[in-house]
PDB file of N, CA and C in Angstrom:
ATOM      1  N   UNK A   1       0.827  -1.206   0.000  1.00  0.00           N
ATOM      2  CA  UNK A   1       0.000   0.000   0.000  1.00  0.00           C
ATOM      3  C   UNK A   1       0.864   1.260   0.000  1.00  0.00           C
ATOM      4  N   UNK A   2       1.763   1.482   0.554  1.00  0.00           N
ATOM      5  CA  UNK A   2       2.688   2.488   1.126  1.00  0.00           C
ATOM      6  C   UNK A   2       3.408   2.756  -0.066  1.00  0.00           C
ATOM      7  N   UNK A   3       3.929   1.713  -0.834  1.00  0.00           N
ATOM      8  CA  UNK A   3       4.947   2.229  -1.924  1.00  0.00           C
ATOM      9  C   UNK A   3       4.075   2.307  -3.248  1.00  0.00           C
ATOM     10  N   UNK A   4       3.086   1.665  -3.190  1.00  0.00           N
ATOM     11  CA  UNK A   4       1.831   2.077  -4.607  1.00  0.00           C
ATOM     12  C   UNK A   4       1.362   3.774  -4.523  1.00  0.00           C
ATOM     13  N   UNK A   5       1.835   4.196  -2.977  1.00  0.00           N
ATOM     14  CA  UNK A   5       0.903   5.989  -3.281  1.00  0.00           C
ATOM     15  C   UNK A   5       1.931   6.617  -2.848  1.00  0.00           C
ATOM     16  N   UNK A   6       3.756   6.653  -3.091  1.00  0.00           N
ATOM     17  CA  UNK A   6       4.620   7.026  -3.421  1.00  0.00           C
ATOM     18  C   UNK A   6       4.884   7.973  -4.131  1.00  0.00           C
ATOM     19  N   UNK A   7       4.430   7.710  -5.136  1.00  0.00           N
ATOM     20  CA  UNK A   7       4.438   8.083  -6.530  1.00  0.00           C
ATOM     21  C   UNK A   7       5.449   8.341  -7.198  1.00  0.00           C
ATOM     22  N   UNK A   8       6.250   9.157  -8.633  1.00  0.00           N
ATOM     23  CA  UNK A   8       7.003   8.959  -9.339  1.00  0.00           C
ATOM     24  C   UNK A   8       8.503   8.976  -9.333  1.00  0.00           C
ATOM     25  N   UNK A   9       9.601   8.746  -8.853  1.00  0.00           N
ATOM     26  CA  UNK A   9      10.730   8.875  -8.189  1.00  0.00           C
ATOM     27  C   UNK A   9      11.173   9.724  -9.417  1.00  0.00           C
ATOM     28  N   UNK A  10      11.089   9.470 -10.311  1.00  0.00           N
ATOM     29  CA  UNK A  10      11.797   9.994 -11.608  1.00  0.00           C
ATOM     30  C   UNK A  10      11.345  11.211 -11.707  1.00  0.00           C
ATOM     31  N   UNK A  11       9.758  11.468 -12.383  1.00  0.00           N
ATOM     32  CA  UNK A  11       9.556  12.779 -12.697  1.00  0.00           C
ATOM     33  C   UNK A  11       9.638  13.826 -11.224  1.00  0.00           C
ATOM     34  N   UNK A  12       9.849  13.294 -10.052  1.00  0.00           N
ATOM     35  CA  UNK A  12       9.825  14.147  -9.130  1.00  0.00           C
ATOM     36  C   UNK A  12      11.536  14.793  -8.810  1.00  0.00           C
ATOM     37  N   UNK A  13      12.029  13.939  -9.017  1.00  0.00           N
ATOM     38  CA  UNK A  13      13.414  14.244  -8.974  1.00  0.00           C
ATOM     39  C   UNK A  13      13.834  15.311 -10.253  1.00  0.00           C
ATOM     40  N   UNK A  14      13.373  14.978 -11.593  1.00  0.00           N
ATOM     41  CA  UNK A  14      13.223  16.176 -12.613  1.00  0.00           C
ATOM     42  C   UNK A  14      12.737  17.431 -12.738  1.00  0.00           C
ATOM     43  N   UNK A  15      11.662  17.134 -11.790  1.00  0.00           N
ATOM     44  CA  UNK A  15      11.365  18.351 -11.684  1.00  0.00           C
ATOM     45  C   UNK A  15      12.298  19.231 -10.419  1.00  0.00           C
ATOM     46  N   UNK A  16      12.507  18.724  -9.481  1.00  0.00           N
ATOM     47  CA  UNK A  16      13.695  19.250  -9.084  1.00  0.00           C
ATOM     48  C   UNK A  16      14.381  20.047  -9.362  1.00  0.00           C
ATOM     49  N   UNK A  17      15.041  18.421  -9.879  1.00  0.00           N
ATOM     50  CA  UNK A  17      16.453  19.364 -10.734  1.00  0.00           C
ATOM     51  C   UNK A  17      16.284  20.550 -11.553  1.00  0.00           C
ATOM     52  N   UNK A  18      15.484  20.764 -12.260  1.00  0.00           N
ATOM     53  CA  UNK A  18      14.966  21.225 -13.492  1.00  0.00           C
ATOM     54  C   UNK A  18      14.168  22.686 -13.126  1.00  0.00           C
ATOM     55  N   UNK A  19      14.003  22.349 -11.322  1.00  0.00           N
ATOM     56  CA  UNK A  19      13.740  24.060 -11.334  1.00  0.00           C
ATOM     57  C   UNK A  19      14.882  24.894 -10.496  1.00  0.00           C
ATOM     58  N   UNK A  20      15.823  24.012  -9.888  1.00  0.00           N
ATOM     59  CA  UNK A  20      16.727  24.723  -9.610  1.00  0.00           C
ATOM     60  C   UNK A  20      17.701  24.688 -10.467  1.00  0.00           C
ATOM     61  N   UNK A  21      17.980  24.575 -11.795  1.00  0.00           N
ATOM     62  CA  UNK A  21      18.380  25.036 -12.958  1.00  0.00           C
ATOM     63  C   UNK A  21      17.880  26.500 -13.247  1.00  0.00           C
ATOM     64  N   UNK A  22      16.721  26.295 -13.491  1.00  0.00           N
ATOM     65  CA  UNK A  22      15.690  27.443 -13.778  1.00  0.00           C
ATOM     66  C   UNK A  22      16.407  28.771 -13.115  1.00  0.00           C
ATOM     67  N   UNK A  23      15.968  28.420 -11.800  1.00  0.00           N
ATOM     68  CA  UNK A  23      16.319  29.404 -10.603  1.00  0.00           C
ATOM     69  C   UNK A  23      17.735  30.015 -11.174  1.00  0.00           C
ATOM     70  N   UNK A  24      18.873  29.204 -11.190  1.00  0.00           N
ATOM     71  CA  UNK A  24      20.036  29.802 -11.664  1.00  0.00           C
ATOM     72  C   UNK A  24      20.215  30.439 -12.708  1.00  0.00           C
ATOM     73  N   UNK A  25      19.381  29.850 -13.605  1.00  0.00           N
ATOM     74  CA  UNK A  25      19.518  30.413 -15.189  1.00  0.00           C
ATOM     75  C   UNK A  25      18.847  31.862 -15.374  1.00  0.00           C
ATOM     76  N   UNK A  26      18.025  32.026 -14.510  1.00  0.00           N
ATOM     77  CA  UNK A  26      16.644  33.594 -14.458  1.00  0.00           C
ATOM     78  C   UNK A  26      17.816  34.666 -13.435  1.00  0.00           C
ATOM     79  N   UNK A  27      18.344  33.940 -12.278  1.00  0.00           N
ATOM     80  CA  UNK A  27      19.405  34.621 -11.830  1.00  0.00           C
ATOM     81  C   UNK A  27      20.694  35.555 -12.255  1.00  0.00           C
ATOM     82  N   UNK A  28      20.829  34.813 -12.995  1.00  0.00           N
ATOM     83  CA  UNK A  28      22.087  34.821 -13.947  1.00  0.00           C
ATOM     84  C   UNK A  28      22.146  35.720 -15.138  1.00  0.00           C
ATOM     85  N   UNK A  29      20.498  35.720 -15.500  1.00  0.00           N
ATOM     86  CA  UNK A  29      20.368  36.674 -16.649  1.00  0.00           C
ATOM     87  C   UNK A  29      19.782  37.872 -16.146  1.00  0.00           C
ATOM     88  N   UNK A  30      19.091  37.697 -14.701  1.00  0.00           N
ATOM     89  CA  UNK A  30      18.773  38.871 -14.106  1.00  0.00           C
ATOM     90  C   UNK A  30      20.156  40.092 -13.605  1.00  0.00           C
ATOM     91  N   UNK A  31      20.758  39.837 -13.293  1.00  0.00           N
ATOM     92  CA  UNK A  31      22.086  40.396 -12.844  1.00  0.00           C
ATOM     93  C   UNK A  31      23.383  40.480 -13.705  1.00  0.00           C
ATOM     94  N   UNK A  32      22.830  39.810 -14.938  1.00  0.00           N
ATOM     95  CA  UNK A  32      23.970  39.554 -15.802  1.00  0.00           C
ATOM     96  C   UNK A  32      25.151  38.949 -15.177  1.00  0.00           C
ATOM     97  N   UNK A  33      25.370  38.101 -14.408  1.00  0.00           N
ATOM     98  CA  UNK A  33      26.403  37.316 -13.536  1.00  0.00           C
ATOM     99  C   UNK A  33      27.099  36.144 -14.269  1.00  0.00           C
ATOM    100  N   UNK A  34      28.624  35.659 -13.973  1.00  0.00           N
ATOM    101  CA  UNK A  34      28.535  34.235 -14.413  1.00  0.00           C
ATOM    102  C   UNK A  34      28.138  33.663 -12.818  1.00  0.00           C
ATOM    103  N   UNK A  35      28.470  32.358 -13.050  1.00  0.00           N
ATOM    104  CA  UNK A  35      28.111  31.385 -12.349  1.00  0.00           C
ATOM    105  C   UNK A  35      28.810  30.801 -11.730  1.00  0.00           C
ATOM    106  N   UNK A  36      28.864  30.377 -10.303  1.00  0.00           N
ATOM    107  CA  UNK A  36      29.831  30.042  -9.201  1.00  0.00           C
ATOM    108  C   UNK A  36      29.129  28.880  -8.259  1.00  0.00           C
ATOM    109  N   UNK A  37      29.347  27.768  -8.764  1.00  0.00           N
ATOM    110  CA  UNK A  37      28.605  26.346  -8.346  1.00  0.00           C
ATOM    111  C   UNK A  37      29.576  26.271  -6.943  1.00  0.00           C
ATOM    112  N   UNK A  38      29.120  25.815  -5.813  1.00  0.00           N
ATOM    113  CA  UNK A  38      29.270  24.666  -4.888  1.00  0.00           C
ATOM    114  C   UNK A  38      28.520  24.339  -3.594  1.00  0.00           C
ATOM    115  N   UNK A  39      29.121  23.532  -2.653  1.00  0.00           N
ATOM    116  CA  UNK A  39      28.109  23.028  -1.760  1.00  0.00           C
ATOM    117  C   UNK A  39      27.524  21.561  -2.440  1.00  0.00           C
ATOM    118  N   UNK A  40      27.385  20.287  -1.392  1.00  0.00           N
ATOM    119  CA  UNK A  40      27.053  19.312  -1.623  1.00  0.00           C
ATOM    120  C   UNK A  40      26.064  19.100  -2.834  1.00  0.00           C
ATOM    121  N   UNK A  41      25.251  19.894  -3.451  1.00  0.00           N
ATOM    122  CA  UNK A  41      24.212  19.948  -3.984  1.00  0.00           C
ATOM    123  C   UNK A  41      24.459  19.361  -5.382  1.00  0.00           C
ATOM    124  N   UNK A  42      25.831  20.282  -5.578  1.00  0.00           N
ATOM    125  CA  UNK A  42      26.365  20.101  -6.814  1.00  0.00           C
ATOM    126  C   UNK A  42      27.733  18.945  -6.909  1.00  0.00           C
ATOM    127  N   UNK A  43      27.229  18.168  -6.232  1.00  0.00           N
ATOM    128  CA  UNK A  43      28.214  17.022  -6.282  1.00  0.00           C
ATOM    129  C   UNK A  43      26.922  15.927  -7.141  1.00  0.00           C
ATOM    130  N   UNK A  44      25.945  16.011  -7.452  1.00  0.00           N
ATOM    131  CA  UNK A  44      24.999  15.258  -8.508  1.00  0.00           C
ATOM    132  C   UNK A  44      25.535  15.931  -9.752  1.00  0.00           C
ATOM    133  N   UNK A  45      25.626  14.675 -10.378  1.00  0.00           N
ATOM    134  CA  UNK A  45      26.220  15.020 -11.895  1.00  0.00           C
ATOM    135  C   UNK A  45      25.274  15.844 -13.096  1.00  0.00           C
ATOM    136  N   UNK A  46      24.223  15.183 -12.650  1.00  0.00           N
ATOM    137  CA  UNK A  46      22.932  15.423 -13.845  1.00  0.00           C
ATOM    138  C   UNK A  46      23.059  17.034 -13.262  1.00  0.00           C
ATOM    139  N   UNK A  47      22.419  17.671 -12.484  1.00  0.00           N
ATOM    140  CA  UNK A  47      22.433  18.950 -11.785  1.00  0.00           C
ATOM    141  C   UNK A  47      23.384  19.660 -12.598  1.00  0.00           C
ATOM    142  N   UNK A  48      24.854  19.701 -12.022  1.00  0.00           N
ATOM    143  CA  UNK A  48      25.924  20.105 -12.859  1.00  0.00           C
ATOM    144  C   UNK A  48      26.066  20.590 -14.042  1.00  0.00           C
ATOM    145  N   UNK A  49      25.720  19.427 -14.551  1.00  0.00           N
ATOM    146  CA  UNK A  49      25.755  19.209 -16.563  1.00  0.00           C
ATOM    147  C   UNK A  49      24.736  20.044 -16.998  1.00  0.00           C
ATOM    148  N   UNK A  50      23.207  19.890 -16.391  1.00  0.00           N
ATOM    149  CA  UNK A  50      22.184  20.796 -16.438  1.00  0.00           C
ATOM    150  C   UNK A  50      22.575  22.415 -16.528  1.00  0.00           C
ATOM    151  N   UNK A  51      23.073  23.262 -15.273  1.00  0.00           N
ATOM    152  CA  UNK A  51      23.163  24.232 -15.222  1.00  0.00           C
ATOM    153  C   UNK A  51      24.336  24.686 -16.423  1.00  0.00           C
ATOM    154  N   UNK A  52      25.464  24.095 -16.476  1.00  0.00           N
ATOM    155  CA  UNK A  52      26.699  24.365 -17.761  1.00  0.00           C
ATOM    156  C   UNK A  52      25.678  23.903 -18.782  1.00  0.00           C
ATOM    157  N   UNK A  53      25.380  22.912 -19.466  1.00  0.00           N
ATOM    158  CA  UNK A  53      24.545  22.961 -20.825  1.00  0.00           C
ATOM    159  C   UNK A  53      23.249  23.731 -20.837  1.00  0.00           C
ATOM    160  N   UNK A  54      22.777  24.772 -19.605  1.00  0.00           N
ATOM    161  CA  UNK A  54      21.782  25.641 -19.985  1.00  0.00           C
ATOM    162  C   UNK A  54      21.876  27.167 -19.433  1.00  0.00           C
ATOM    163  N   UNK A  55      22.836  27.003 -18.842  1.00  0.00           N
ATOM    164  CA  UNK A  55      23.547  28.817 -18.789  1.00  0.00           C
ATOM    165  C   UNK A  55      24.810  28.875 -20.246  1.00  0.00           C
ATOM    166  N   UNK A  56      24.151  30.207 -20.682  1.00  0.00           N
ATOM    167  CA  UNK A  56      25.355  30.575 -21.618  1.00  0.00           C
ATOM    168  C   UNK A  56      26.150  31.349 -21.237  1.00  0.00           C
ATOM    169  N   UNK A  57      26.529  31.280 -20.374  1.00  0.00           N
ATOM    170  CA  UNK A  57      27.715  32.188 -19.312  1.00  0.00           C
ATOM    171  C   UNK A  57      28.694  30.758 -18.912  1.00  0.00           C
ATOM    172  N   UNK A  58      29.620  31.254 -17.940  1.00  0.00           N
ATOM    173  CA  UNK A  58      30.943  30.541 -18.025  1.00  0.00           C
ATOM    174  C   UNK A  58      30.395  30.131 -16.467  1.00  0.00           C
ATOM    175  N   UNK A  59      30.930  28.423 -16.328  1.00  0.00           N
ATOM    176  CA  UNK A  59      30.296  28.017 -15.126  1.00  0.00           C
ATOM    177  C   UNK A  59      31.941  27.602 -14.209  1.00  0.00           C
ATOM    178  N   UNK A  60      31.478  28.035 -12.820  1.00  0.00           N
ATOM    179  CA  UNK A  60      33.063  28.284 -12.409  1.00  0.00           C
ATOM    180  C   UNK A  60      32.549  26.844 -11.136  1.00  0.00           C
ATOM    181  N   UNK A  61      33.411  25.784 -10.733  1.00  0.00           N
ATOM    182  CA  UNK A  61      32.891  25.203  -9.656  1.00  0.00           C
ATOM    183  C   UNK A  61      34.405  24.038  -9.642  1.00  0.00           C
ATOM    184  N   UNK A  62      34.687  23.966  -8.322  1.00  0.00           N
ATOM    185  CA  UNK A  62      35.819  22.896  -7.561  1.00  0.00           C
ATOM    186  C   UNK A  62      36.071  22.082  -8.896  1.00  0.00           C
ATOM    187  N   UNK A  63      37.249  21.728  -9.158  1.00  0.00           N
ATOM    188  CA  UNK A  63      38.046  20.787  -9.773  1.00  0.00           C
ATOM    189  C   UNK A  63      38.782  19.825  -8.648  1.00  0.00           C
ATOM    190  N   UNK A  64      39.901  20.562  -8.086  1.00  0.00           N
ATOM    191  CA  UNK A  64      40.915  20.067  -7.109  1.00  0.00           C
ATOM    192  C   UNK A  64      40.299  19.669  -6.013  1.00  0.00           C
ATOM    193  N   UNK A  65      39.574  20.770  -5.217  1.00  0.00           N
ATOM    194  CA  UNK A  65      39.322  20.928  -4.065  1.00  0.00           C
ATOM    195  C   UNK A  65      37.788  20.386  -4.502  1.00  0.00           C
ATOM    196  N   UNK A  66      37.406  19.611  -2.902  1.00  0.00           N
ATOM    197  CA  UNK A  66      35.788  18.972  -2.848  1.00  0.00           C
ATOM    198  C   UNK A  66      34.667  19.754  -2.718  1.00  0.00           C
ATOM    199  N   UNK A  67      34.017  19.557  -3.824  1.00  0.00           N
ATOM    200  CA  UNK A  67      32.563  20.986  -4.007  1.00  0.00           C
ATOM    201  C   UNK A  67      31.873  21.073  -2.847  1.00  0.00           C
ATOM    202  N   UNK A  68      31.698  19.810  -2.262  1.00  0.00           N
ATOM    203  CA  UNK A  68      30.950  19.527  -1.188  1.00  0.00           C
ATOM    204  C   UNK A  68      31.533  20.308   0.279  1.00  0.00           C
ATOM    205  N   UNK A  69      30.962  19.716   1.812  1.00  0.00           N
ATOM    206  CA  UNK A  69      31.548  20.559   2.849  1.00  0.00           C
ATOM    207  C   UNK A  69      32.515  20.296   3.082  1.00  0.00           C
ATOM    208  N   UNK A  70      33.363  19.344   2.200  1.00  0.00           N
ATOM    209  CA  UNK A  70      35.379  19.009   2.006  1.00  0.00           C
ATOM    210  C   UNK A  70      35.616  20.136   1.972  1.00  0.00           C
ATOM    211  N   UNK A  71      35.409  21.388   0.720  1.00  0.00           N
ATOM    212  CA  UNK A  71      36.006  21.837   0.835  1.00  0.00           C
ATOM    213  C   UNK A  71      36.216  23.470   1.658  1.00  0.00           C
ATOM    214  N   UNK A  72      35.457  23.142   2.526  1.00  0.00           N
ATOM    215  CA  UNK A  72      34.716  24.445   3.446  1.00  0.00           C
ATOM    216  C   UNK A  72      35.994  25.113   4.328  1.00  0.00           C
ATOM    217  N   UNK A  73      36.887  23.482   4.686  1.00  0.00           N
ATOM    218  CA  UNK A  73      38.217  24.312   5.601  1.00  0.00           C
ATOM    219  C   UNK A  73      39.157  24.806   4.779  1.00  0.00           C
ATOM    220  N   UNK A  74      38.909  24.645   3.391  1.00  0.00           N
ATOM    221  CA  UNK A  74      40.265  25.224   2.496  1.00  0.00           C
ATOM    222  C   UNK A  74      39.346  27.097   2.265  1.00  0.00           C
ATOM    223  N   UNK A  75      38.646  27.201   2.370  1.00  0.00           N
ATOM    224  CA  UNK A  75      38.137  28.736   2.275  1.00  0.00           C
ATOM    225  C   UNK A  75      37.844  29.045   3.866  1.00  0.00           C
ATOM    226  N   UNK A  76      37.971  28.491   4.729  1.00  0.00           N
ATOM    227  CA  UNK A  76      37.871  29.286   6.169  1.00  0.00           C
ATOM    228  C   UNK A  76      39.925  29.629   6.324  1.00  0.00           C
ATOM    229  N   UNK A  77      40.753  28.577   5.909  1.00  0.00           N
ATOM    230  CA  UNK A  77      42.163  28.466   5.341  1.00  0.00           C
ATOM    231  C   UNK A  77      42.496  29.875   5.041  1.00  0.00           C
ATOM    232  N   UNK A  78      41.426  30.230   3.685  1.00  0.00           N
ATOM    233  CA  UNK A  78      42.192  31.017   2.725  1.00  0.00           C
ATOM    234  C   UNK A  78      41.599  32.406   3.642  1.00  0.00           C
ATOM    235  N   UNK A  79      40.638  32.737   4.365  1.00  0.00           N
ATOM    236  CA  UNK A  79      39.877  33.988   4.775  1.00  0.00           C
ATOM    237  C   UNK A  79      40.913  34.208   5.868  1.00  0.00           C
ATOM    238  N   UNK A  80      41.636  33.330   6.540  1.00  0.00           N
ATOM    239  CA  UNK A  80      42.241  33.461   7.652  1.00  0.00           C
ATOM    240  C   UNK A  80      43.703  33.935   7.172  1.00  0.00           C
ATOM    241  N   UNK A  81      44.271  33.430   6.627  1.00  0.00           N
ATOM    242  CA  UNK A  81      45.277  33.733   5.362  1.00  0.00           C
ATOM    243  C   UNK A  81      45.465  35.359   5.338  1.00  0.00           C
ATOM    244  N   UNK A  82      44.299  36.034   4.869  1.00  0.00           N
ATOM    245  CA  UNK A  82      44.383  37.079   4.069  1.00  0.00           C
ATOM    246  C   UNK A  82      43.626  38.158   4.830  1.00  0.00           C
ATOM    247  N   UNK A  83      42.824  37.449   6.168  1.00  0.00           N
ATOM    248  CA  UNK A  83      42.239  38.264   7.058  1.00  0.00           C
ATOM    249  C   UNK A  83      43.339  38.884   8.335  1.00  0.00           C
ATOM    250  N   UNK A  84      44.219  37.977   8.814  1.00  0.00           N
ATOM    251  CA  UNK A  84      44.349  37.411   9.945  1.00  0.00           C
ATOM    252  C   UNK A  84      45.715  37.911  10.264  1.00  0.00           C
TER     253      UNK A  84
END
């Protein structure tokens, strides 16, 4: 009973994704901004690929360092660095 009124794992997850794309993309053209991905969120691939294949601006996000909260002590690092 419980997993029959669930409902769609797929289209719910698309739509998701697909409006916080949105969100970035209306952002982006509102302010004329590029784009500066991170935070766990963007450690999903589909997400990622989404926002770079639908912003036409330049998408900037972790290579080296972990997008996720890895890489949170290398920018508390760098503020202390240049604050401190």
């Amino acid at each position: 009973f419980a997993a029959k009124n669930r409902g769609n794992y797929e289209l719910i997850s698309s739509v998701f994704i697909n409006s916080i794309v949105n969100v970035i993309c209306k952002i982006s053209k509102m302010y004329d901004l590029n784009i500066i991905v991170g935070g766990g969120v963007f450690q999903n691939k589909t997400l990622l690929k989404e926002v770079i294949k639908k912003v036409n601006k330049k998408v900037y996000f972790n290579k080296k360092i972990p997008i996720n909260d890895g890489g949170i002590s290398i920018g508390q690092v760098a503020w202390g660095v240049w604050n401190l």
